[in-house]
N, C-alpha and C. Protein backbone atom coordinates (compact mmCIF):
# COMPACT_ATOMS: atom_id res chain seq x y z
N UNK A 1 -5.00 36.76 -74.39
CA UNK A 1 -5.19 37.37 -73.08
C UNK A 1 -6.18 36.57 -72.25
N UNK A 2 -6.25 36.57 -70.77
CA UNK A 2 -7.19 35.45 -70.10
C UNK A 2 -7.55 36.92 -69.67
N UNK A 3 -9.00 36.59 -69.68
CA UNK A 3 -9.93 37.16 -68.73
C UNK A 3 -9.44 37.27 -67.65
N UNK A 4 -9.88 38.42 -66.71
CA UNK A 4 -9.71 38.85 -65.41
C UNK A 4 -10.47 37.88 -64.58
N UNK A 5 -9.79 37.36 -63.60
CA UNK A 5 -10.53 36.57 -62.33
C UNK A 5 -11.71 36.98 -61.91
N UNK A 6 -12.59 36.13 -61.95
CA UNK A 6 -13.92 36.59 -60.71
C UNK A 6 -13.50 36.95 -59.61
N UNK A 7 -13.93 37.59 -58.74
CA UNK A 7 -13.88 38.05 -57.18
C UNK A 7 -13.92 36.66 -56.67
N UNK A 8 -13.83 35.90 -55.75
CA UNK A 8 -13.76 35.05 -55.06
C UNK A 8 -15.02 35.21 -53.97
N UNK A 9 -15.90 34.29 -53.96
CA UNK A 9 -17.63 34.58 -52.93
C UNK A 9 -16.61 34.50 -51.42
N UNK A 10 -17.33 35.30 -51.12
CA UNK A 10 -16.95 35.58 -49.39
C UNK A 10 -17.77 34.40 -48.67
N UNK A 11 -16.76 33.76 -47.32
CA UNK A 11 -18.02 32.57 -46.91
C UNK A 11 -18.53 32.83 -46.01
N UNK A 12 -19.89 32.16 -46.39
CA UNK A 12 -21.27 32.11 -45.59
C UNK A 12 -21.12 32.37 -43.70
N UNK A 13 -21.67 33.35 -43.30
CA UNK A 13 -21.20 32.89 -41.98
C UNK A 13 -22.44 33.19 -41.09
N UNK A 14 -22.36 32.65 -40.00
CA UNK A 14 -23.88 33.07 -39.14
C UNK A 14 -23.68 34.05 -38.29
N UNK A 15 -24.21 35.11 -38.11
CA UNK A 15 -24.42 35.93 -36.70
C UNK A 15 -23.95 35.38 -35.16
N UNK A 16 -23.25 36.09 -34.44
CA UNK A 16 -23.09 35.89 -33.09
C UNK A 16 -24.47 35.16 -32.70
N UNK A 17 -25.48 35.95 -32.96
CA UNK A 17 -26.98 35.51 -32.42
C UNK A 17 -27.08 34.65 -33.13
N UNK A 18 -27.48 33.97 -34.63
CA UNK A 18 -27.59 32.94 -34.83
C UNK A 18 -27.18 31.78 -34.50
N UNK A 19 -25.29 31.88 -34.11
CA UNK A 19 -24.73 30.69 -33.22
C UNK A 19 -24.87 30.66 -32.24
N UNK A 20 -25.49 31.53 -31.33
CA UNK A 20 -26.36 31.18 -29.83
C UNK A 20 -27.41 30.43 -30.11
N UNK A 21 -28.28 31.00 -31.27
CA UNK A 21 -29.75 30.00 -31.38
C UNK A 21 -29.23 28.91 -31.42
N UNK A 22 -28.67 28.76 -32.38
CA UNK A 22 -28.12 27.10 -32.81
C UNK A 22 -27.50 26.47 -31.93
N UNK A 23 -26.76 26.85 -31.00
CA UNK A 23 -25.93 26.07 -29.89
C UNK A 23 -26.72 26.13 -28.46
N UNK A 24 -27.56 26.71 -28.22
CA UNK A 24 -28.80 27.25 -27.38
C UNK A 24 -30.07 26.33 -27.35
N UNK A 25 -30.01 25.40 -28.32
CA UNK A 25 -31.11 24.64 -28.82
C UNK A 25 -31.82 23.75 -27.64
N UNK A 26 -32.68 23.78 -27.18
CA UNK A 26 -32.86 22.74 -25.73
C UNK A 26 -32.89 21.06 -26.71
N UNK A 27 -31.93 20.71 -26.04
CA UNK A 27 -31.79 19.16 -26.48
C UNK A 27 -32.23 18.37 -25.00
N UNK A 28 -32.33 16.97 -25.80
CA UNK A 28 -32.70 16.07 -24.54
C UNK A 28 -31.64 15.31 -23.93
N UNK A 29 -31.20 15.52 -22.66
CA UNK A 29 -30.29 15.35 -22.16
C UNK A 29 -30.30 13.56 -21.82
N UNK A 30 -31.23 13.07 -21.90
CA UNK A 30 -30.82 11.32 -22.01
C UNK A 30 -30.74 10.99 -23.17
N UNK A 31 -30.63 11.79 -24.13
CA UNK A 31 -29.94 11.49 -25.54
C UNK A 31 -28.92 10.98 -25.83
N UNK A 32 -28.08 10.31 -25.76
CA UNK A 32 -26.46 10.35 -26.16
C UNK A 32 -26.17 10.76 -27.47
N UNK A 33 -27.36 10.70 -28.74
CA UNK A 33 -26.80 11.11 -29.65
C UNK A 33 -27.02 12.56 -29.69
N UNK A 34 -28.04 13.22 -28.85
CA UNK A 34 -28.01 14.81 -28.96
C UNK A 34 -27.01 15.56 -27.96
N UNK A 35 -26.45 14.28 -27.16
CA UNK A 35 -24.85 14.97 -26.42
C UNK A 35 -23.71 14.94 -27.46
N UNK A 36 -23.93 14.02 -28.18
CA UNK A 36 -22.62 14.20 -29.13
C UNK A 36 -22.74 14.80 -30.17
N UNK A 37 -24.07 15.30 -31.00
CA UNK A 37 -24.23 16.43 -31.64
C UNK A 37 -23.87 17.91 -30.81
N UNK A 38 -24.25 18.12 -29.79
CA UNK A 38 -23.85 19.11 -29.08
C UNK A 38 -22.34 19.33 -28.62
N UNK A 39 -22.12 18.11 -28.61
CA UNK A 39 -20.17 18.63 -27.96
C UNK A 39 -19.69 18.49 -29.36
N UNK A 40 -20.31 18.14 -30.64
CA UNK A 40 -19.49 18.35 -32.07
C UNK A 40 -19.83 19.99 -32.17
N UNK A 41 -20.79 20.44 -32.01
CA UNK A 41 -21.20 21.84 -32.69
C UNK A 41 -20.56 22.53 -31.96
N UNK A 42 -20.40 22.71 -30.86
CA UNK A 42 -19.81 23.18 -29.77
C UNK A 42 -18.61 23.35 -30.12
N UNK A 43 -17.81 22.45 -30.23
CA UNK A 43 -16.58 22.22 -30.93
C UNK A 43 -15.99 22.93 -32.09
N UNK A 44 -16.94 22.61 -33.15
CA UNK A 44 -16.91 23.11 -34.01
C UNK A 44 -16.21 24.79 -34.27
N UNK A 45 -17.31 25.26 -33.54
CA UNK A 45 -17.60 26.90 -33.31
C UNK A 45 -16.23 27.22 -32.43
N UNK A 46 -16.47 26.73 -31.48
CA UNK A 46 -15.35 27.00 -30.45
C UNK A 46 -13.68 26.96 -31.34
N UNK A 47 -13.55 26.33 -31.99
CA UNK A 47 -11.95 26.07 -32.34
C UNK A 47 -11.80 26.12 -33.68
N UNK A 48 -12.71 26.35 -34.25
CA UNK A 48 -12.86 26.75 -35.77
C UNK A 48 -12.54 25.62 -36.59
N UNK A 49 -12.57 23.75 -36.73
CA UNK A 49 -11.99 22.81 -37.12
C UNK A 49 -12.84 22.61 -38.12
N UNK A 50 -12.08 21.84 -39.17
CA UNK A 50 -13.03 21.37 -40.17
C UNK A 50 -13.52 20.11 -40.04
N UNK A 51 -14.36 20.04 -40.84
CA UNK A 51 -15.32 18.86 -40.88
C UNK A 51 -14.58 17.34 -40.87
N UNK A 52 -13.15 17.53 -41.27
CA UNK A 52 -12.75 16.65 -41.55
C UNK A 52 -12.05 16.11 -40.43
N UNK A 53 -11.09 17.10 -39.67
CA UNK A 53 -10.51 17.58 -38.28
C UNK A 53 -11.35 17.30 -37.43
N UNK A 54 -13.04 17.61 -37.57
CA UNK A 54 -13.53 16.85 -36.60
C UNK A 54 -13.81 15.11 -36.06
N UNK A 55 -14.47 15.05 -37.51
CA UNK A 55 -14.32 13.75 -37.75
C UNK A 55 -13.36 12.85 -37.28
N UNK A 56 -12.06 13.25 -37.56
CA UNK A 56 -10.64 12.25 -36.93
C UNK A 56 -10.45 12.15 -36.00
N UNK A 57 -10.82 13.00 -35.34
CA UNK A 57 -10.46 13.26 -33.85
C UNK A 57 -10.74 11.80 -32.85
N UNK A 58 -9.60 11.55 -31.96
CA UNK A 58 -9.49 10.26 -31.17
C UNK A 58 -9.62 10.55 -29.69
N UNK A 59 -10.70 9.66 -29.21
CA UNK A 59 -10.66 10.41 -27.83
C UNK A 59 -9.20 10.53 -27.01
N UNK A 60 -7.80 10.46 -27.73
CA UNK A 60 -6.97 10.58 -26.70
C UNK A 60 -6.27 12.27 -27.22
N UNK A 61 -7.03 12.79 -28.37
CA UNK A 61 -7.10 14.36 -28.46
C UNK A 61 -7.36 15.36 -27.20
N UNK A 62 -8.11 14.17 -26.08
CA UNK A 62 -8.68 15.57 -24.92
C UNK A 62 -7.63 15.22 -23.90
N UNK A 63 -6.60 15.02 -23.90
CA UNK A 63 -5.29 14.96 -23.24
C UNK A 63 -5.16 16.02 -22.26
N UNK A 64 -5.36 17.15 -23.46
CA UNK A 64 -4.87 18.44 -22.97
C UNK A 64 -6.46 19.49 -22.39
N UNK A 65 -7.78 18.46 -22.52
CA UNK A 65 -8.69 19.38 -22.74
C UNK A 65 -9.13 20.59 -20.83
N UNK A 66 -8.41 19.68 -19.94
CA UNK A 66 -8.59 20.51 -18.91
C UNK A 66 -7.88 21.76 -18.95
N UNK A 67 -6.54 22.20 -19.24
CA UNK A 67 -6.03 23.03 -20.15
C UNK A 67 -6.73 23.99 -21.37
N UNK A 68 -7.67 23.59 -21.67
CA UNK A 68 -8.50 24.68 -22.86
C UNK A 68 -8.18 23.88 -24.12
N UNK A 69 -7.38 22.73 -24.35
CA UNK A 69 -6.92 22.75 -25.62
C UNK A 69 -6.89 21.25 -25.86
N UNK A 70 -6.79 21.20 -27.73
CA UNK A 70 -7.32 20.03 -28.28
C UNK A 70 -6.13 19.74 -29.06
N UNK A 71 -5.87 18.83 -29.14
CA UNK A 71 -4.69 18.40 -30.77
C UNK A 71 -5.38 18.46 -31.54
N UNK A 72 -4.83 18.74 -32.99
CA UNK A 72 -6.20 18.25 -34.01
C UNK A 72 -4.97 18.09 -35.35
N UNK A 73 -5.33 16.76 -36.27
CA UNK A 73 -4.03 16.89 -37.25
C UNK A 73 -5.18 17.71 -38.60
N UNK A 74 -4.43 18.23 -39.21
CA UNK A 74 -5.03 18.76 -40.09
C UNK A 74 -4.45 18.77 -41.08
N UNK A 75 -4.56 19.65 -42.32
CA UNK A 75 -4.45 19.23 -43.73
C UNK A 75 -2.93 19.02 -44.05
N UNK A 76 -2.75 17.74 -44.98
CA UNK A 76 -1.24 17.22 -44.51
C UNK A 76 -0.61 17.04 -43.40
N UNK A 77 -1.14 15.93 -42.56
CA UNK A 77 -1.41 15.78 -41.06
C UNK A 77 -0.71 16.95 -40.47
N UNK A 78 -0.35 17.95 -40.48
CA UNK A 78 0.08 18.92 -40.01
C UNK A 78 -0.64 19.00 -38.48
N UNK A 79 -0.32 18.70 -37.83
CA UNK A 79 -0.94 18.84 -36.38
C UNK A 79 -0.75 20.30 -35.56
N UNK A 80 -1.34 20.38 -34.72
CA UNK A 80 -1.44 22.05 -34.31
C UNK A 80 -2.44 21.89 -33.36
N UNK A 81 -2.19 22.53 -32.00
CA UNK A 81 -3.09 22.98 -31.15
C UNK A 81 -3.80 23.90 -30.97
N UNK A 82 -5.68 23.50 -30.66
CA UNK A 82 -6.29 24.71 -31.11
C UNK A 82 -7.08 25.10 -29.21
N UNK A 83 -7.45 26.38 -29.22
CA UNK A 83 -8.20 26.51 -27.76
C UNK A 83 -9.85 25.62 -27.66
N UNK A 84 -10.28 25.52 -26.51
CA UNK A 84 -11.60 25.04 -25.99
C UNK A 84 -12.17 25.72 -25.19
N UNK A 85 -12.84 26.55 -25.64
CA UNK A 85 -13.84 27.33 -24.75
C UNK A 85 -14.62 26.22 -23.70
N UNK A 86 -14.89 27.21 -22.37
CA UNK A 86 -15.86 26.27 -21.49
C UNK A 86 -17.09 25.59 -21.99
N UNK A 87 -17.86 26.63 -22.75
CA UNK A 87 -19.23 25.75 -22.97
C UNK A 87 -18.62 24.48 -23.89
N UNK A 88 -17.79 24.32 -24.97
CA UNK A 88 -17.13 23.17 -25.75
C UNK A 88 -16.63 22.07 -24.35
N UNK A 89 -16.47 22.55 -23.40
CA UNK A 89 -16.00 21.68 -22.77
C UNK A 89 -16.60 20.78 -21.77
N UNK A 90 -17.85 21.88 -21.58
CA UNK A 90 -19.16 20.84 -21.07
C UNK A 90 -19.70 20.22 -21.82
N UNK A 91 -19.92 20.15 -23.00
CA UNK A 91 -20.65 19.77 -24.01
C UNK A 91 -19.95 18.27 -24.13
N UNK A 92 -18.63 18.35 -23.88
CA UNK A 92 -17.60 17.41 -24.56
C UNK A 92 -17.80 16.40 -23.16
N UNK A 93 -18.10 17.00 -21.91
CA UNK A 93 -17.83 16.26 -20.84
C UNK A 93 -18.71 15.52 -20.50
N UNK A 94 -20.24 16.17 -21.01
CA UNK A 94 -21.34 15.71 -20.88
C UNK A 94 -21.74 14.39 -21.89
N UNK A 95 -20.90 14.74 -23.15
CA UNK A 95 -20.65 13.05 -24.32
C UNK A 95 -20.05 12.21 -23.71
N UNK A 96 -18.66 12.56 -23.42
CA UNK A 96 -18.03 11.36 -22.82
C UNK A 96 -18.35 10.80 -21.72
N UNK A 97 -19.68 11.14 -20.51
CA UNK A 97 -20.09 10.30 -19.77
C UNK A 97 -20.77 9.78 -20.32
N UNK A 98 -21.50 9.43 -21.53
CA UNK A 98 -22.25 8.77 -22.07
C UNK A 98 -21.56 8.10 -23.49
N UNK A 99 -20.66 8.55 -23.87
CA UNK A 99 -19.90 7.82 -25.26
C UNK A 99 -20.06 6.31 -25.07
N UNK A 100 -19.76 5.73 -23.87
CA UNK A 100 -19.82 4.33 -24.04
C UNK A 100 -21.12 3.60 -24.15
N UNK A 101 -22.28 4.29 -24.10
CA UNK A 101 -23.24 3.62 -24.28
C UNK A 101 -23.58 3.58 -26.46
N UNK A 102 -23.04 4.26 -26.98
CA UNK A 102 -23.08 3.84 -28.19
C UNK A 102 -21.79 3.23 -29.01
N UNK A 103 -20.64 4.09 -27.96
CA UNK A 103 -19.42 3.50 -28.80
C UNK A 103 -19.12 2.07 -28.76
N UNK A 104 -18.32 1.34 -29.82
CA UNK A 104 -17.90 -0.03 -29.27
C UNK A 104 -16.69 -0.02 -28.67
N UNK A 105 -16.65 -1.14 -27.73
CA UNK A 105 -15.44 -1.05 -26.80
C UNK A 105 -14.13 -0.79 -27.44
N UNK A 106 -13.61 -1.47 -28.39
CA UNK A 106 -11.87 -0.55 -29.07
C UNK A 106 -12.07 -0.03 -30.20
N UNK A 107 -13.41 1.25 -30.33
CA UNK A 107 -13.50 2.41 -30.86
C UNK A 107 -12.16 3.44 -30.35
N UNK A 108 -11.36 4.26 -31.37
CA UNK A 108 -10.68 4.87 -30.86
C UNK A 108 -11.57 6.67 -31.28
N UNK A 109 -12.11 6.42 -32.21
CA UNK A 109 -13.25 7.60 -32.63
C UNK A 109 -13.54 8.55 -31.00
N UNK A 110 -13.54 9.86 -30.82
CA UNK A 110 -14.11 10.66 -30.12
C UNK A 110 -15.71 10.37 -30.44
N UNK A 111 -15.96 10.70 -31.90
CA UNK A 111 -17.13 10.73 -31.67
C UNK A 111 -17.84 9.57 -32.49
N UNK A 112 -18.56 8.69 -32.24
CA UNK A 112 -19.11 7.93 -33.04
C UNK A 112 -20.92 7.85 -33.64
N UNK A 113 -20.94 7.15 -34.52
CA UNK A 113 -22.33 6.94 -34.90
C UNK A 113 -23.17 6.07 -34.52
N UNK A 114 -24.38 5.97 -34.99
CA UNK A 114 -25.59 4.52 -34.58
C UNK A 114 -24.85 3.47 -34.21
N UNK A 115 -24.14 2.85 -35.00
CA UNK A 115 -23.56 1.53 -35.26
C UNK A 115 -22.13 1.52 -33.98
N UNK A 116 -21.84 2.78 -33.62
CA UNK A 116 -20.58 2.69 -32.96
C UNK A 116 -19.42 2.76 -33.39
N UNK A 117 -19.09 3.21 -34.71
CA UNK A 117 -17.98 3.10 -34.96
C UNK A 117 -17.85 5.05 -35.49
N UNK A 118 -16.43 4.88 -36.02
CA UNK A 118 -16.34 6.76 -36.47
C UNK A 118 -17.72 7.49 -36.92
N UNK A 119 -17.99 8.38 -36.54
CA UNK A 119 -18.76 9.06 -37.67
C UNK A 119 -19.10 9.48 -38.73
N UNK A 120 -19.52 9.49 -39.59
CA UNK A 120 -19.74 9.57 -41.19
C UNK A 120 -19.89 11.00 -41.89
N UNK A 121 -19.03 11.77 -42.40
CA UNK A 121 -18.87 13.29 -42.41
C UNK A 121 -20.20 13.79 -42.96
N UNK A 122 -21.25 12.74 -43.90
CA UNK A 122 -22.49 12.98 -44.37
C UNK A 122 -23.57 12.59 -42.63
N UNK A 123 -23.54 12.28 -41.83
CA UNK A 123 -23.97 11.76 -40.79
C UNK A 123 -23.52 13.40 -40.08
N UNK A 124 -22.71 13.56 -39.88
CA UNK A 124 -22.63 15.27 -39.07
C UNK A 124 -23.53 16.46 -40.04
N UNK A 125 -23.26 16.64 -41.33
CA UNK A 125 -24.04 17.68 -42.07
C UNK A 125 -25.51 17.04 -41.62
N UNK A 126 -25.96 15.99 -41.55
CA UNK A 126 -27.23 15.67 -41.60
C UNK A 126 -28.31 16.30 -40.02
N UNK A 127 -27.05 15.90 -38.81
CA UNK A 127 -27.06 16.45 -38.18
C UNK A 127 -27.11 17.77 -37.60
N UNK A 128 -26.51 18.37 -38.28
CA UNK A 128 -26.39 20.07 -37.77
C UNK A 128 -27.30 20.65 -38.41
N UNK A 129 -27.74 19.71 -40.03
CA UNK A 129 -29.14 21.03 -40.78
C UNK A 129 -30.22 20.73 -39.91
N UNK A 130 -30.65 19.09 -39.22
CA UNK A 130 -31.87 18.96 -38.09
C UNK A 130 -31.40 20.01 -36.96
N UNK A 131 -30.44 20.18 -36.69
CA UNK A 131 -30.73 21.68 -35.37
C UNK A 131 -31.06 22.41 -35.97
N UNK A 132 -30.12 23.04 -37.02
CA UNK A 132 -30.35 24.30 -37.40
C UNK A 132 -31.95 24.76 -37.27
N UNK A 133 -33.12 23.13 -38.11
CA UNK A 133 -34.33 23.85 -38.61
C UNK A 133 -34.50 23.48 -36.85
N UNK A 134 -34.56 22.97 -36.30
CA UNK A 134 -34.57 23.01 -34.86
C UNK A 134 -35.02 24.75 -34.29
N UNK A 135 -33.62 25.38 -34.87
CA UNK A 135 -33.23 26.71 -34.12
C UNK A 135 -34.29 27.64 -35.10
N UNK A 136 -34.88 27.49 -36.02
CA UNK A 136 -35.73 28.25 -36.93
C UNK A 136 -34.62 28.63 -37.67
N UNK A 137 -33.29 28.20 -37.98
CA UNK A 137 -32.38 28.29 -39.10
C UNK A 137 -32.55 27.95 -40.37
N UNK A 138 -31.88 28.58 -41.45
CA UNK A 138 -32.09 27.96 -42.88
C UNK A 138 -31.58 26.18 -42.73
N UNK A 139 -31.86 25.55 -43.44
CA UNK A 139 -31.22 24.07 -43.16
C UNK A 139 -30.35 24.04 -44.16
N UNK A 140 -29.57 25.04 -44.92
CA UNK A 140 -28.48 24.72 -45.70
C UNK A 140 -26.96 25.03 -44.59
N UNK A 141 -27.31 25.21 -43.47
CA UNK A 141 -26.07 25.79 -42.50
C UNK A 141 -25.39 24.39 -42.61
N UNK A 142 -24.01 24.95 -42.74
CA UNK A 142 -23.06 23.03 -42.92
C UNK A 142 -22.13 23.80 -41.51
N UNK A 143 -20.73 22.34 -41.63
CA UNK A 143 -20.16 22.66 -40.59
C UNK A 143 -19.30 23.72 -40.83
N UNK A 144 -18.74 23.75 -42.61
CA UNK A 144 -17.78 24.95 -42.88
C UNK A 144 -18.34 26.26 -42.31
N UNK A 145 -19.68 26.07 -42.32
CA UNK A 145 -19.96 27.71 -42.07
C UNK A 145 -19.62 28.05 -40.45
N UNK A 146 -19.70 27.03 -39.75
CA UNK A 146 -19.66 27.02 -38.55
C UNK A 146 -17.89 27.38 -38.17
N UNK A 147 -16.86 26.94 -38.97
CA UNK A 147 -16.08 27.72 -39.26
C UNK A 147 -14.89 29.08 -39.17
N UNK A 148 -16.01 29.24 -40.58
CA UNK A 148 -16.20 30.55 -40.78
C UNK A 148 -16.91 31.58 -39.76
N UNK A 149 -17.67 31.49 -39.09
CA UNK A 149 -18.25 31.98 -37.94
C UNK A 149 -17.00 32.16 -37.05
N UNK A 150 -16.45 31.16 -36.78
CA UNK A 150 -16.11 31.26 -35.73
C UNK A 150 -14.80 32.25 -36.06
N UNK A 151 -14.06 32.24 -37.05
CA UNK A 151 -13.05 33.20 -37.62
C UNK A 151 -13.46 34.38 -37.71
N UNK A 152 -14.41 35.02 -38.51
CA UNK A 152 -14.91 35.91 -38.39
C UNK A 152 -15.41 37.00 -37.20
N UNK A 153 -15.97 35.58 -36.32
CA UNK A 153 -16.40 36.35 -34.72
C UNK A 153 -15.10 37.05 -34.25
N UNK A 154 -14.49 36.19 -33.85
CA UNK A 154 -12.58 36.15 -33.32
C UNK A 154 -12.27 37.28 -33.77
N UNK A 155 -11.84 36.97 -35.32
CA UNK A 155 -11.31 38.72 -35.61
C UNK A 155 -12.14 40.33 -35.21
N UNK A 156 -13.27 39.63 -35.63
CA UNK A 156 -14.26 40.81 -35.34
C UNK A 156 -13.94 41.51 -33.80
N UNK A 157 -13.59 40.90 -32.73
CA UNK A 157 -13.44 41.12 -31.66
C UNK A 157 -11.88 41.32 -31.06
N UNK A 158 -10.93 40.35 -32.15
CA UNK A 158 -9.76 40.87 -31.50
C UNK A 158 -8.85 41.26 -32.58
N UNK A 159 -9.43 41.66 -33.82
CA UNK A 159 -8.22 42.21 -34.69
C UNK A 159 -6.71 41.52 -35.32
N UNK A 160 -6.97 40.26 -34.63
CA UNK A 160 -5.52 39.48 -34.43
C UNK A 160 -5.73 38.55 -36.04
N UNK A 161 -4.94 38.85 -37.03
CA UNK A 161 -5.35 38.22 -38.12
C UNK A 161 -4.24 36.56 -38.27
N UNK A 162 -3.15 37.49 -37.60
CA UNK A 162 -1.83 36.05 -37.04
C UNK A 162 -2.63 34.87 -36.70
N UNK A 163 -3.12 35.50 -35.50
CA UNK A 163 -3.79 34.64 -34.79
C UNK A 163 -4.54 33.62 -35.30
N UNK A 164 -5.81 34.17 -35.74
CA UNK A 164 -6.53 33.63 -36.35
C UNK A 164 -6.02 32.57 -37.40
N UNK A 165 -5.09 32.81 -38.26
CA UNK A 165 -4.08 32.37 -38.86
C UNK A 165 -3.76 30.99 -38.36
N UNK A 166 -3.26 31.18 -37.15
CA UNK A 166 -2.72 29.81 -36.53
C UNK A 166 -3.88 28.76 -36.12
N UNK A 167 -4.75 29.37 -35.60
CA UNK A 167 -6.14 28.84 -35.01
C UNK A 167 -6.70 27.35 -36.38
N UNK A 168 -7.10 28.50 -37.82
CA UNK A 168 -7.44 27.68 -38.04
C UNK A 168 -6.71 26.99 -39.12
N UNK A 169 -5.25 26.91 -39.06
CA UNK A 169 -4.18 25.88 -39.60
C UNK A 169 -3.74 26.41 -41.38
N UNK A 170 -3.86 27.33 -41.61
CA UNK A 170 -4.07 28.00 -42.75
C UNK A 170 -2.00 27.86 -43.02
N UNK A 171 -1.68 27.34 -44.10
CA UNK A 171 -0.59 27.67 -44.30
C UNK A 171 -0.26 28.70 -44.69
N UNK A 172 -0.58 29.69 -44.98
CA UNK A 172 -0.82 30.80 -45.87
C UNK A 172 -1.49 31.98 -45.03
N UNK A 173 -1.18 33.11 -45.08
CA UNK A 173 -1.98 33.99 -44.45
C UNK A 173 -3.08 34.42 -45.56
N UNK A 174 -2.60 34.45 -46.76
CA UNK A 174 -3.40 34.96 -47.83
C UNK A 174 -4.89 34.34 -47.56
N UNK A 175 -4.95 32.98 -47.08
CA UNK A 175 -6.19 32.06 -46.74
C UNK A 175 -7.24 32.68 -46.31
N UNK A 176 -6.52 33.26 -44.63
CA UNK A 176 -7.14 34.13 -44.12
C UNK A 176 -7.77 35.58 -43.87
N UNK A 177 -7.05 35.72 -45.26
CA UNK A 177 -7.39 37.14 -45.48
C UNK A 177 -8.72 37.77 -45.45
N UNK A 178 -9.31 36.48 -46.36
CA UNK A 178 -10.79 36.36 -46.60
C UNK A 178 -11.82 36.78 -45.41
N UNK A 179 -11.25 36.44 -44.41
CA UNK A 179 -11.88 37.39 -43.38
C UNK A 179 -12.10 38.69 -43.01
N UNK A 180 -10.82 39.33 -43.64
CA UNK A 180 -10.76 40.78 -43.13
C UNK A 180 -12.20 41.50 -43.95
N UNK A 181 -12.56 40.52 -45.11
CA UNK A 181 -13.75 41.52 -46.10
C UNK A 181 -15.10 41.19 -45.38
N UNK A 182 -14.86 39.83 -44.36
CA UNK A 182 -16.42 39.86 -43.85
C UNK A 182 -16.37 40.90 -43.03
N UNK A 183 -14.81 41.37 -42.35
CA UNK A 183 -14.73 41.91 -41.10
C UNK A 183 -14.88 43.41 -41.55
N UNK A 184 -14.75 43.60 -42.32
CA UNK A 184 -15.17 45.29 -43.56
C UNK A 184 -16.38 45.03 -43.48
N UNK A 185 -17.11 44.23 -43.88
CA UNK A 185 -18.52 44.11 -43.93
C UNK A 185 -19.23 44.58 -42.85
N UNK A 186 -18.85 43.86 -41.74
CA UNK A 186 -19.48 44.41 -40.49
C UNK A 186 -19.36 45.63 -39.82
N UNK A 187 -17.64 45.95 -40.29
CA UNK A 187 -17.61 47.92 -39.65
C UNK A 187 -18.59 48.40 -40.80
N UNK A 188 -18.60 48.38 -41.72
CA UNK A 188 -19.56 49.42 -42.82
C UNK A 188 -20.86 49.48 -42.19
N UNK A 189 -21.56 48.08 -41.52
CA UNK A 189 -22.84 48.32 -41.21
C UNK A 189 -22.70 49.05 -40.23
N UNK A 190 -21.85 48.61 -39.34
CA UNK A 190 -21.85 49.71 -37.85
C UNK A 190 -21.82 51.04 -38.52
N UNK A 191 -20.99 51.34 -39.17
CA UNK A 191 -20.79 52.43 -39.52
C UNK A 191 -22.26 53.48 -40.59
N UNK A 192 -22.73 52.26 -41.24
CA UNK A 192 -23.88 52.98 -41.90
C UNK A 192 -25.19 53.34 -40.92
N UNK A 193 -25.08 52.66 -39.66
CA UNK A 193 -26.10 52.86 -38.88
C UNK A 193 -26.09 53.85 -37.70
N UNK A 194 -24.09 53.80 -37.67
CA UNK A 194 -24.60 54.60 -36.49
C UNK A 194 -23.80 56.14 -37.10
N UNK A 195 -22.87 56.65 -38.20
CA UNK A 195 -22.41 57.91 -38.35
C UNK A 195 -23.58 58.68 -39.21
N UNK A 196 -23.18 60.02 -38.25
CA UNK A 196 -24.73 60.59 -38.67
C UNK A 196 -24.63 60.99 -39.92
N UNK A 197 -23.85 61.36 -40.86
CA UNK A 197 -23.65 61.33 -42.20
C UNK A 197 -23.64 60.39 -43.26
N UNK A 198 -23.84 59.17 -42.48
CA UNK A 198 -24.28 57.83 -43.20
C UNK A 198 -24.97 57.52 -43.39
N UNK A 199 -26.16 57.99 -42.50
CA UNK A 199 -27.88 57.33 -42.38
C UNK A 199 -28.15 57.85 -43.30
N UNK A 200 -29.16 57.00 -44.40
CA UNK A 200 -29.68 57.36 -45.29
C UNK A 200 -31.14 57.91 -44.56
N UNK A 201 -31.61 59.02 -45.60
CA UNK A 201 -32.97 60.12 -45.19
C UNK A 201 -34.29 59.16 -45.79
């Protein structure tokens, strides 16, 4: 007989308010590298992509970005269009007037590093834990969690599990299921705080 499965850990995700701190962060705007940390995080959150999805991304992905929307190929290049919130899109607009001062000229990379060429997926985590402690965040926040946030928020607000589904490229709905228990998580607290038969004495 095999042992019964562990539960599967629910993932890490940050607070609405915590991803304001963190995306809220006053950066220095003659930075180019704290514009392109900012239109990655931005990004991030906004369209729910992975680390890896970000990474690939070619600046001829923002095709569609006046439109709200990004190409992005994802796991088994499976390509799929995801939305762009406005603040993602200032963030993004505010890099690319400055991308050419670090990128090299036939970089096809959206976003690049020191040297100018793609970015280095250890070079973004390195990045987002300096905001985080920036924001008075734990510095273990990666980009998955950023994510997960952003799935979590979404459903939390619109119930749409399809949706969500498509958003963040999940072949499988089962994938996404995993959300509905953060999204239990959060009615229970509402619920333990505000039904008057719930409050503990």
């Amino acid at each position: 007989m095999r042992p019964p499965k562990s539960p599967k850990a629910l993932p890490r995700t940050l607070s609405p308010d915590e991803t304001a701190r963190l995306l809220e962060t006053s950066i220095d705007p003659d930075d180019p590298q704290e514009l392109r940390d900012q239109a990655m995080f931005e990004l991030f959150y906004s369209s729910g992509l992975r680390l890896a999805e970000l990474a690939e991304l070619d600046v001829d992905a923002l095709t569609d970005i006046g439109g709200g929307e990004v190409r992005v190929h994802g796991k088994r290049d499976k390509e799929r269009v995801v939305p762009v919130g406005s603040k993602a899109r200032q963030a993004l607009a505010a890099w690319m007037a400055r991308r050419a001062e670090l990128a090299r000229p036939e970089e096809k990379a959206l976003f690049v590093g020191a040297r100018g060429r793609r970015i280095a997926h250890g070079i973004i985590q390195q990045r987002l834990s300096r905001r985080a402690l920036l924001a008075g965040l734990p510095s273990h926040v990666h980009p998955h969690m950023l994510r997960h946030s952003f799935a979590s928020h979404v459903l939390q607000s619109s119930g749409d599990l399809r949706a969500v589904q498509e958003m963040l490229g999940h072949a499988s709905i089962a994938s996404t299921q995993v959300y509905t228990h953060l999204d239990f998580q959060h009615l229970a607290q509402v619920y333990d705080t505000a039904h008057p038969r719930a409050k503990r004495k």
